[in-house]
N, C-alpha and C. Protein backbone atom coordinates (compact mmCIF):
# COMPACT_ATOMS: atom_id res chain seq x y z
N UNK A 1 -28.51 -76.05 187.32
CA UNK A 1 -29.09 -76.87 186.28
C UNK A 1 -28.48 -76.56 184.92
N UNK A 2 -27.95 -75.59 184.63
CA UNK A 2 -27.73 -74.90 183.86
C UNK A 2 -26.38 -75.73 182.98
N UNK A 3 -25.26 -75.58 184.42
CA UNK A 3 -24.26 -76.05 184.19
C UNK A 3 -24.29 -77.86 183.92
N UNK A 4 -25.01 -78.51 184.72
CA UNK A 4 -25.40 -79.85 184.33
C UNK A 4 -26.03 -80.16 182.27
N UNK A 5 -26.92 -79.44 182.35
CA UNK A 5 -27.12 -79.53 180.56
C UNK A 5 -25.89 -79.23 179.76
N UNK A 6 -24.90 -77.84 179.97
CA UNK A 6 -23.80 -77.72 179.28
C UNK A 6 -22.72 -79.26 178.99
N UNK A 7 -23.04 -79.71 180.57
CA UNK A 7 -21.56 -80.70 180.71
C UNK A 7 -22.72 -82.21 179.68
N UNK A 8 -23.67 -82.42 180.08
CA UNK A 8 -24.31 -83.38 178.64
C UNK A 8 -24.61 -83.38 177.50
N UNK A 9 -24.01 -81.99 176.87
CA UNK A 9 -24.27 -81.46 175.45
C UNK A 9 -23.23 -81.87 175.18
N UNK A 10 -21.94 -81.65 176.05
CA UNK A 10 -20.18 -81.93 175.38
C UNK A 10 -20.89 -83.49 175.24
N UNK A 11 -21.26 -84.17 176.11
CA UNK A 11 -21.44 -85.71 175.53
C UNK A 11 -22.20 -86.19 174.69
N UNK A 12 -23.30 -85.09 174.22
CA UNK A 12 -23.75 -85.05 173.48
C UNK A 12 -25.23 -86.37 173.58
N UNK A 13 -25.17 -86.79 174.70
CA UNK A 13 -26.94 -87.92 175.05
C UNK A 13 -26.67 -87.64 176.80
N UNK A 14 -28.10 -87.71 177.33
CA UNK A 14 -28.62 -87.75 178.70
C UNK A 14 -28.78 -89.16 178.42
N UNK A 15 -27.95 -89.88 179.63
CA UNK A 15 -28.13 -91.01 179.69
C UNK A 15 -29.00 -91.14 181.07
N UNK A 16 -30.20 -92.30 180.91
CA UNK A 16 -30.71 -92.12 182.75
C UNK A 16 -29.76 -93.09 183.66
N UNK A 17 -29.94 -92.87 184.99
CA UNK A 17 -29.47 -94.03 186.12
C UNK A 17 -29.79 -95.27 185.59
N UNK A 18 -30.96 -95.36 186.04
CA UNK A 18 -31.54 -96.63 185.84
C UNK A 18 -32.03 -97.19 184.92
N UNK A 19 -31.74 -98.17 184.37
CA UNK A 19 -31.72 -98.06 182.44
C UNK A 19 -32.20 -99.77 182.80
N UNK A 20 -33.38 -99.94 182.35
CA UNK A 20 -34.01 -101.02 182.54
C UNK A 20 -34.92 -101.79 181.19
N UNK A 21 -35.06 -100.85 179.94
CA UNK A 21 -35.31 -101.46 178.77
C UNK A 21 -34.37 -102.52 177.92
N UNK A 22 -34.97 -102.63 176.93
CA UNK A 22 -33.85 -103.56 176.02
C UNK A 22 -33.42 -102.75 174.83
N UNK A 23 -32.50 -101.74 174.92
CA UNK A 23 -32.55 -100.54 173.29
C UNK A 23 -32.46 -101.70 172.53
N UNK A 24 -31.88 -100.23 171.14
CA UNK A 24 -31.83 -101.06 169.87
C UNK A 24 -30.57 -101.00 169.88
N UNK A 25 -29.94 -101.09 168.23
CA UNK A 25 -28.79 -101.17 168.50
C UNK A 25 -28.15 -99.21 167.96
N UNK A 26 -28.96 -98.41 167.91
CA UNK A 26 -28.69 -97.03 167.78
C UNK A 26 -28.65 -96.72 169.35
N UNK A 27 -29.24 -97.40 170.29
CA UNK A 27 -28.81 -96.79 171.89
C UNK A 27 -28.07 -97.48 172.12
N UNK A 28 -27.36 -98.35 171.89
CA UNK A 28 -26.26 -99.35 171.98
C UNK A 28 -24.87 -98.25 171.37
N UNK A 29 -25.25 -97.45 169.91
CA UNK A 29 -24.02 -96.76 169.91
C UNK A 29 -23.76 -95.68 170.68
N UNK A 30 -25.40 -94.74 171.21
CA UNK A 30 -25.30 -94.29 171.66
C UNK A 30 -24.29 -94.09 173.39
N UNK A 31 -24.76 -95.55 173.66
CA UNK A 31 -23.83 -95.94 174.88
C UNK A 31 -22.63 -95.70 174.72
N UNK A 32 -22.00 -96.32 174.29
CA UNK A 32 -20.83 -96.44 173.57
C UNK A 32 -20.17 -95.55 173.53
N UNK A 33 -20.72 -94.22 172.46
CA UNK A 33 -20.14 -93.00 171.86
C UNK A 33 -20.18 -92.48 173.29
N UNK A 34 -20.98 -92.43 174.32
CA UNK A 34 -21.30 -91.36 175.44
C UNK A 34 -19.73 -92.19 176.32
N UNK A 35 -19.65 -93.25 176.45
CA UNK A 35 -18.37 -94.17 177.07
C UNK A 35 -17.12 -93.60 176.53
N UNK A 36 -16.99 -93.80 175.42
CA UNK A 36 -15.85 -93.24 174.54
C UNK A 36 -15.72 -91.49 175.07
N UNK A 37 -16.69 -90.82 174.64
CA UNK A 37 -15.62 -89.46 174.93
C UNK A 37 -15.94 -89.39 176.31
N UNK A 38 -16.17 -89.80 177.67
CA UNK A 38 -15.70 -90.13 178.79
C UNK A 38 -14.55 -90.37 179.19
N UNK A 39 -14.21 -91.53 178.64
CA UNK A 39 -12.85 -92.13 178.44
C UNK A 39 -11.86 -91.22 178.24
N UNK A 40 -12.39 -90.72 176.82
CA UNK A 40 -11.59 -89.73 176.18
C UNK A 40 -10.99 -88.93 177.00
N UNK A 41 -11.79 -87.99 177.60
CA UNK A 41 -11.54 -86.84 178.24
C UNK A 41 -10.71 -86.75 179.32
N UNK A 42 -11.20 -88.04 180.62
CA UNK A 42 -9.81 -88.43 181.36
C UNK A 42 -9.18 -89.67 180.97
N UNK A 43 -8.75 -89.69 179.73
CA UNK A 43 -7.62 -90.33 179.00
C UNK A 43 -7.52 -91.58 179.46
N UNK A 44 -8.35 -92.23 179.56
CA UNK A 44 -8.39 -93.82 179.89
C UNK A 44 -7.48 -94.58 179.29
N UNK A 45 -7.01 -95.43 179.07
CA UNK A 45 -6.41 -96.33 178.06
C UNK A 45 -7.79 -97.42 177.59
N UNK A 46 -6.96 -97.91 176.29
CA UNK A 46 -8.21 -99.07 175.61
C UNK A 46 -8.51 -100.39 176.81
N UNK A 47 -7.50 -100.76 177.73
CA UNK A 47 -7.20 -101.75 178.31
C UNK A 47 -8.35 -101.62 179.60
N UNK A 48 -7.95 -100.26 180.03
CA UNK A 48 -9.04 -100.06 181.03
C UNK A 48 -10.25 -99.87 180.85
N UNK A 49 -10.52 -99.43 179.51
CA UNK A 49 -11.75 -98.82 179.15
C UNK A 49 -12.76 -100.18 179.17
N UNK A 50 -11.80 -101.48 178.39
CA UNK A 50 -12.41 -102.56 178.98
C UNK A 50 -13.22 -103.18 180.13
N UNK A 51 -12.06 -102.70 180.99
CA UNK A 51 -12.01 -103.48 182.63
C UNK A 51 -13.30 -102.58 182.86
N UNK A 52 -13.22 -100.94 182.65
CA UNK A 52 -15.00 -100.29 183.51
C UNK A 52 -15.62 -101.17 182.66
N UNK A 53 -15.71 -101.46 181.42
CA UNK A 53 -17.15 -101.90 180.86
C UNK A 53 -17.21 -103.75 181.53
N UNK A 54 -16.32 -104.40 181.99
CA UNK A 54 -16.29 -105.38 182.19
C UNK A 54 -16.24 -106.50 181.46
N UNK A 55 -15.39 -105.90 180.45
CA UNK A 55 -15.74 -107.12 178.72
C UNK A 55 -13.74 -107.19 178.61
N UNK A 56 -13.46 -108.27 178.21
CA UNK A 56 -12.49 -108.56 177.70
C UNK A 56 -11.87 -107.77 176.61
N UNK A 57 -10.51 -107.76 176.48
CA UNK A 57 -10.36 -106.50 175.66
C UNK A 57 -10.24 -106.44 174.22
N UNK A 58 -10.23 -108.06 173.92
CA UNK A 58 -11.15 -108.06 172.41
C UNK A 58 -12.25 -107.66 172.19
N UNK A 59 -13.73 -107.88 173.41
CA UNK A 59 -14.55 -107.53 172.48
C UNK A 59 -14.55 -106.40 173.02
N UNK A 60 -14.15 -105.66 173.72
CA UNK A 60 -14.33 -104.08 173.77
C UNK A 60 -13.62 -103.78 172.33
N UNK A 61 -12.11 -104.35 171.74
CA UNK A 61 -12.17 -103.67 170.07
C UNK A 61 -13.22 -104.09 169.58
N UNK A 62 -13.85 -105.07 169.48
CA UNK A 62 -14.62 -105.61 168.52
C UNK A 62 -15.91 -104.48 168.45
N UNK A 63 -16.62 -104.07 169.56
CA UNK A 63 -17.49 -103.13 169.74
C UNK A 63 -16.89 -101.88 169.35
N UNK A 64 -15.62 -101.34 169.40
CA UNK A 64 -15.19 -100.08 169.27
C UNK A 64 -15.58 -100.17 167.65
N UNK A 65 -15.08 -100.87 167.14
CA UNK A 65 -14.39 -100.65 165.85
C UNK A 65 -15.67 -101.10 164.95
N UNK A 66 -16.77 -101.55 165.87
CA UNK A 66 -18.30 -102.15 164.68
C UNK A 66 -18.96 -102.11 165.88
N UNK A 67 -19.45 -100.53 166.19
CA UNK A 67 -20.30 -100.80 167.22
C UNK A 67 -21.79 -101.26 166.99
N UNK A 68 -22.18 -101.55 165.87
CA UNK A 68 -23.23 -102.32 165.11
C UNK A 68 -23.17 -103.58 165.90
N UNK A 69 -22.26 -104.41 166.42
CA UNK A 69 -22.59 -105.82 167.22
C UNK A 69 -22.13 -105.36 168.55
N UNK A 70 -22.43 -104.99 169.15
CA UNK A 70 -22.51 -104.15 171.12
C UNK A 70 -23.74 -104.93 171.04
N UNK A 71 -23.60 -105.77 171.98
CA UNK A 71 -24.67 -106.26 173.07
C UNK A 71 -24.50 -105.75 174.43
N UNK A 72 -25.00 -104.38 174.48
CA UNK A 72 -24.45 -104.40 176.20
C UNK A 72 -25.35 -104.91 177.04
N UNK A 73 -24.97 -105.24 178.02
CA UNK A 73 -25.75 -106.16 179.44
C UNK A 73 -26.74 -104.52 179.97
N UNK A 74 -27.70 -104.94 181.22
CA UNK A 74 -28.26 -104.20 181.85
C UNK A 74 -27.26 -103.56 182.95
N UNK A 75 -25.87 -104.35 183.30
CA UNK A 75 -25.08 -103.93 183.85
C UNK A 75 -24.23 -102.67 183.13
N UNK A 76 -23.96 -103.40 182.43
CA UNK A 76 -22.61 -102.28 181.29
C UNK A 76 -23.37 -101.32 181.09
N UNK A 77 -24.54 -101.19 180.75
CA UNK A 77 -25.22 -99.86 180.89
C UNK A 77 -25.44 -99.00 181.43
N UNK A 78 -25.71 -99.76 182.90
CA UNK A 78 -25.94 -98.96 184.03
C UNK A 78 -24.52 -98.52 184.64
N UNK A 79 -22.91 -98.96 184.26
CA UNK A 79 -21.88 -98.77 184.41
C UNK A 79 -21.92 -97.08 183.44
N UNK A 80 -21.83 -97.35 181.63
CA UNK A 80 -22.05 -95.99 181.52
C UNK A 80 -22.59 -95.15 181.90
N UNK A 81 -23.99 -95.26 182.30
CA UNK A 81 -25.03 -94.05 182.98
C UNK A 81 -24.20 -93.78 184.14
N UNK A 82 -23.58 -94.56 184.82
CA UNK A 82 -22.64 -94.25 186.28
C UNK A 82 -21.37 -93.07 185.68
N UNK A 83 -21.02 -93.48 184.55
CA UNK A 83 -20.23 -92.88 184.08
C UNK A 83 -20.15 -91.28 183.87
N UNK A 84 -21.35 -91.50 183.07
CA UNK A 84 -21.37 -90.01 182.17
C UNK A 84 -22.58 -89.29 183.83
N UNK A 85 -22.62 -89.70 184.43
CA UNK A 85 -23.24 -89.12 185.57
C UNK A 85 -22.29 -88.34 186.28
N UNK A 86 -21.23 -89.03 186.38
CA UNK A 86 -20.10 -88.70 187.16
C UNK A 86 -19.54 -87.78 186.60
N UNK A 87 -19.42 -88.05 185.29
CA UNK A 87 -18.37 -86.77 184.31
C UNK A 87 -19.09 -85.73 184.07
N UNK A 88 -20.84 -85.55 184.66
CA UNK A 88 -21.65 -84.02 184.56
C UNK A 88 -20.83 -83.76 186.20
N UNK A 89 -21.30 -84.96 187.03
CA UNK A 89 -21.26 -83.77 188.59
C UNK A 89 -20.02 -83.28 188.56
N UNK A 90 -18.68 -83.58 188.42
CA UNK A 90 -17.64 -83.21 188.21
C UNK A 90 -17.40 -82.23 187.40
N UNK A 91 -18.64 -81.82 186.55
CA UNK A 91 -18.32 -80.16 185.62
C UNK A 91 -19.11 -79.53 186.44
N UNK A 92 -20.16 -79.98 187.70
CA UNK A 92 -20.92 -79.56 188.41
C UNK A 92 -19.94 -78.60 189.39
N UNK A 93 -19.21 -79.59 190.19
CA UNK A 93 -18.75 -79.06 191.25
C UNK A 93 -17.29 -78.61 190.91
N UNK A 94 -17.07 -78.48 189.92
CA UNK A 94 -15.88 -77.93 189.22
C UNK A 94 -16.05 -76.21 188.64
N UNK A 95 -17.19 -76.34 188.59
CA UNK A 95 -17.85 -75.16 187.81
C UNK A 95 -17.25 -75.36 186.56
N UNK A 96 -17.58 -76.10 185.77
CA UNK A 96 -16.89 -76.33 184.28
C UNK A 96 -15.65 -75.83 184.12
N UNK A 97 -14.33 -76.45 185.15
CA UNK A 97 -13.14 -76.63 185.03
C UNK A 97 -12.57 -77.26 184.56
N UNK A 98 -12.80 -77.85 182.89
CA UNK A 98 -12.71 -79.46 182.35
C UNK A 98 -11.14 -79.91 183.18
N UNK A 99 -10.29 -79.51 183.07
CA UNK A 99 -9.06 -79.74 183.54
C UNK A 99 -9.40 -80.17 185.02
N UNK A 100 -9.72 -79.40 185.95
CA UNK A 100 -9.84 -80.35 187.19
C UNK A 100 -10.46 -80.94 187.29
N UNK A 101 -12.02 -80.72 186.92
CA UNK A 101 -12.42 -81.88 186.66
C UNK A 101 -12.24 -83.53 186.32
N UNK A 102 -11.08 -83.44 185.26
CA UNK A 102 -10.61 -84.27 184.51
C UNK A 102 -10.08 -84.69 185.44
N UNK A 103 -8.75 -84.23 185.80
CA UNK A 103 -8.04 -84.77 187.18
C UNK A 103 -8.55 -85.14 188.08
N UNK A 104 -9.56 -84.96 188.49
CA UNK A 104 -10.40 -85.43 190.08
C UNK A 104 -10.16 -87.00 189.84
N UNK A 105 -9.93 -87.25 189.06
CA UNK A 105 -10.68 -89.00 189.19
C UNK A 105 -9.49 -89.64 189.07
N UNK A 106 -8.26 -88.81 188.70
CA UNK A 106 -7.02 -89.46 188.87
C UNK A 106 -6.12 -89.43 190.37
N UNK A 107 -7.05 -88.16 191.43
CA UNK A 107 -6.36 -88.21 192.87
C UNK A 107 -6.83 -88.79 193.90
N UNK A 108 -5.74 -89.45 194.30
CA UNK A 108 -6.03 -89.52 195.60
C UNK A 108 -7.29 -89.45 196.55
N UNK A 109 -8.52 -89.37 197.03
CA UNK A 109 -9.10 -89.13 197.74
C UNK A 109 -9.39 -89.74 199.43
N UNK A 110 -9.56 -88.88 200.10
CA UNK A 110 -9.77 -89.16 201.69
C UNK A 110 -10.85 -90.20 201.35
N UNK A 111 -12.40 -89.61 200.45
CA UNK A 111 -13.08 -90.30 201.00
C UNK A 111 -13.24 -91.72 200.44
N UNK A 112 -12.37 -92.35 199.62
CA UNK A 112 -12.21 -93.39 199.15
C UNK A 112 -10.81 -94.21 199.66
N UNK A 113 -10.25 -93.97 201.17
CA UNK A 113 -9.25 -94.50 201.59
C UNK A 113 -7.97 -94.24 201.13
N UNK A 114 -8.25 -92.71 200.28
CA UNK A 114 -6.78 -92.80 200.07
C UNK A 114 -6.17 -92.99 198.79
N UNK A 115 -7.25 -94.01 197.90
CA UNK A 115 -7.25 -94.43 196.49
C UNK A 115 -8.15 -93.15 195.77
N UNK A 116 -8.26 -93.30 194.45
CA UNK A 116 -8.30 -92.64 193.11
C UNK A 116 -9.26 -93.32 192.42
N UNK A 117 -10.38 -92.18 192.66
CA UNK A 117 -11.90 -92.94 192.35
C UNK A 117 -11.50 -93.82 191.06
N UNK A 118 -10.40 -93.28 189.98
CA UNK A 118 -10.71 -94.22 189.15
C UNK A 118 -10.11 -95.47 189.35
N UNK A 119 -9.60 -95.90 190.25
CA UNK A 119 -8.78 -96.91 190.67
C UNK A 119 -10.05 -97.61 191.18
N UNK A 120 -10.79 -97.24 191.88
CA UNK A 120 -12.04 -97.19 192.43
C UNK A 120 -13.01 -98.47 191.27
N UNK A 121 -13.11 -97.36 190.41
CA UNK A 121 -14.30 -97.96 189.03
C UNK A 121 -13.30 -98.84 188.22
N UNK A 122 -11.77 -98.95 188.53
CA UNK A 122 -11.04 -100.10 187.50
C UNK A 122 -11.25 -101.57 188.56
N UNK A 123 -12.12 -101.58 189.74
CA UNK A 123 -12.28 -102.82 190.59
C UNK A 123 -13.21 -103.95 190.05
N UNK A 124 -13.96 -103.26 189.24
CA UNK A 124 -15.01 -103.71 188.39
C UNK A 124 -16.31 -104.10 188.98
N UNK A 125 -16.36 -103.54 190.54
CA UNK A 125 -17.73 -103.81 190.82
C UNK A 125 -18.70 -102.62 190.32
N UNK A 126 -19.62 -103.04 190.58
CA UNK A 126 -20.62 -101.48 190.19
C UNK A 126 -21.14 -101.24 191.63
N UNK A 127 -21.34 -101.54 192.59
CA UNK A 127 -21.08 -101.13 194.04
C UNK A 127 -19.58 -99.26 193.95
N UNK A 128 -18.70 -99.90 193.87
CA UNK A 128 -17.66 -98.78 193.70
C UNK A 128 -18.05 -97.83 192.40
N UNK A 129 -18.70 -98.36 191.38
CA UNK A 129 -19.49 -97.07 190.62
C UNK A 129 -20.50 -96.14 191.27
N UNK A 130 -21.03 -96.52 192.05
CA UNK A 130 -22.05 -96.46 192.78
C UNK A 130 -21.39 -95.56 193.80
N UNK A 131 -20.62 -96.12 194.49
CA UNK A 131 -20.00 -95.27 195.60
C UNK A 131 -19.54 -93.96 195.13
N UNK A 132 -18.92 -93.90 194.18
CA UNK A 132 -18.12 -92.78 193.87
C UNK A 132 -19.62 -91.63 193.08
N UNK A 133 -20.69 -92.29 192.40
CA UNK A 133 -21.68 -91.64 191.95
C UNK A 133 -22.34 -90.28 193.13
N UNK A 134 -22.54 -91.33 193.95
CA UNK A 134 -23.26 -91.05 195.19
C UNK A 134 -22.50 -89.91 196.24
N UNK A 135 -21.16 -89.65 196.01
CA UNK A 135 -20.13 -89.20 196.89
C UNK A 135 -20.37 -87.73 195.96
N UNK A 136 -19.64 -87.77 195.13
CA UNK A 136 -20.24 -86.51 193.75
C UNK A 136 -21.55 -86.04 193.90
N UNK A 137 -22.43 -86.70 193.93
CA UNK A 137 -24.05 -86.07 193.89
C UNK A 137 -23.96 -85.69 195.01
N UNK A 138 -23.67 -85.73 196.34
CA UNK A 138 -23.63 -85.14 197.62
C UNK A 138 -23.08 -84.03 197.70
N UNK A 139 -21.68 -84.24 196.90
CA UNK A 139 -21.09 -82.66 196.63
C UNK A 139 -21.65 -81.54 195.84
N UNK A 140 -22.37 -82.07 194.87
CA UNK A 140 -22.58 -81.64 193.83
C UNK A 140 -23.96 -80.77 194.24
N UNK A 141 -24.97 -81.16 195.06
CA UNK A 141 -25.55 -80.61 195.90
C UNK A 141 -25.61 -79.48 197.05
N UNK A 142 -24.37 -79.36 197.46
CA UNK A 142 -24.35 -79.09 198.48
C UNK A 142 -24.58 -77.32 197.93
């Protein structure tokens, strides 16, 4: 448990799974900011950072750069919470190895056919967010 709070302090908000209110627009940056140093950390590009959130890559600048007008959907939300979920179990089962950690999501994996979970979450379903969530929390458990 321990190590799980460390890896959501670097992000600095506990985001939940299931995110079913309507925030304001301060949990709107909050989203956002928690998306961004995600991104950050395994070095996303702006282009992709799009494609996970599922927004065109104007208004992903448009939100970057004035995150004051972010309307995110109940989806795009529940895409970050998939997110920053993933980037704790991975300091989980890493034992806060930010570096492999980091890398995990760029290899290869058996249990994803072979592909690269983040290849995975650039498909844009949230099914494959989901998958890869669920695969981590199993490990992350064990």
């Amino acid at each position: 448990m321990q190590q799980s709070k460390q890896a959501y302090s670097h992000l600095g908000y506990r985001l939940p799974i299931g995110v079913t209110h309507r925030p304001d627009a301060t949990t709107y940056q909050q989203y956002l900011t928690t998306f961004e140093r995600v991104c950050d950390e395994w070095d996303v590009k702006n282009d992709s950072r799009a494609t996970l959130l599922d927004v065109s890559s104007r208004t992903f600048y448009r939100w970057r750069h004035k995150s004051e007008l972010a309307t995110l959907s109940n989806d795009q939300r529940k895409r970050i919470s998939l997110l920053a979920n993933i980037y704790v179990d991975l300091h989980i089962v890493f034992d806060e190895n930010a570096a492999l950690a980091n890398a995990w999501v760029r290899r290869p994996n058996t249990a994803f056919s072979a592909r690269a979970p983040l290849d995975l979450l650039l498909a844009r379903s949230l099914l494959e967010f989901q998958a890869v969530f669920l695969y981590l929390r199993q490990v992350a458990r064990r």
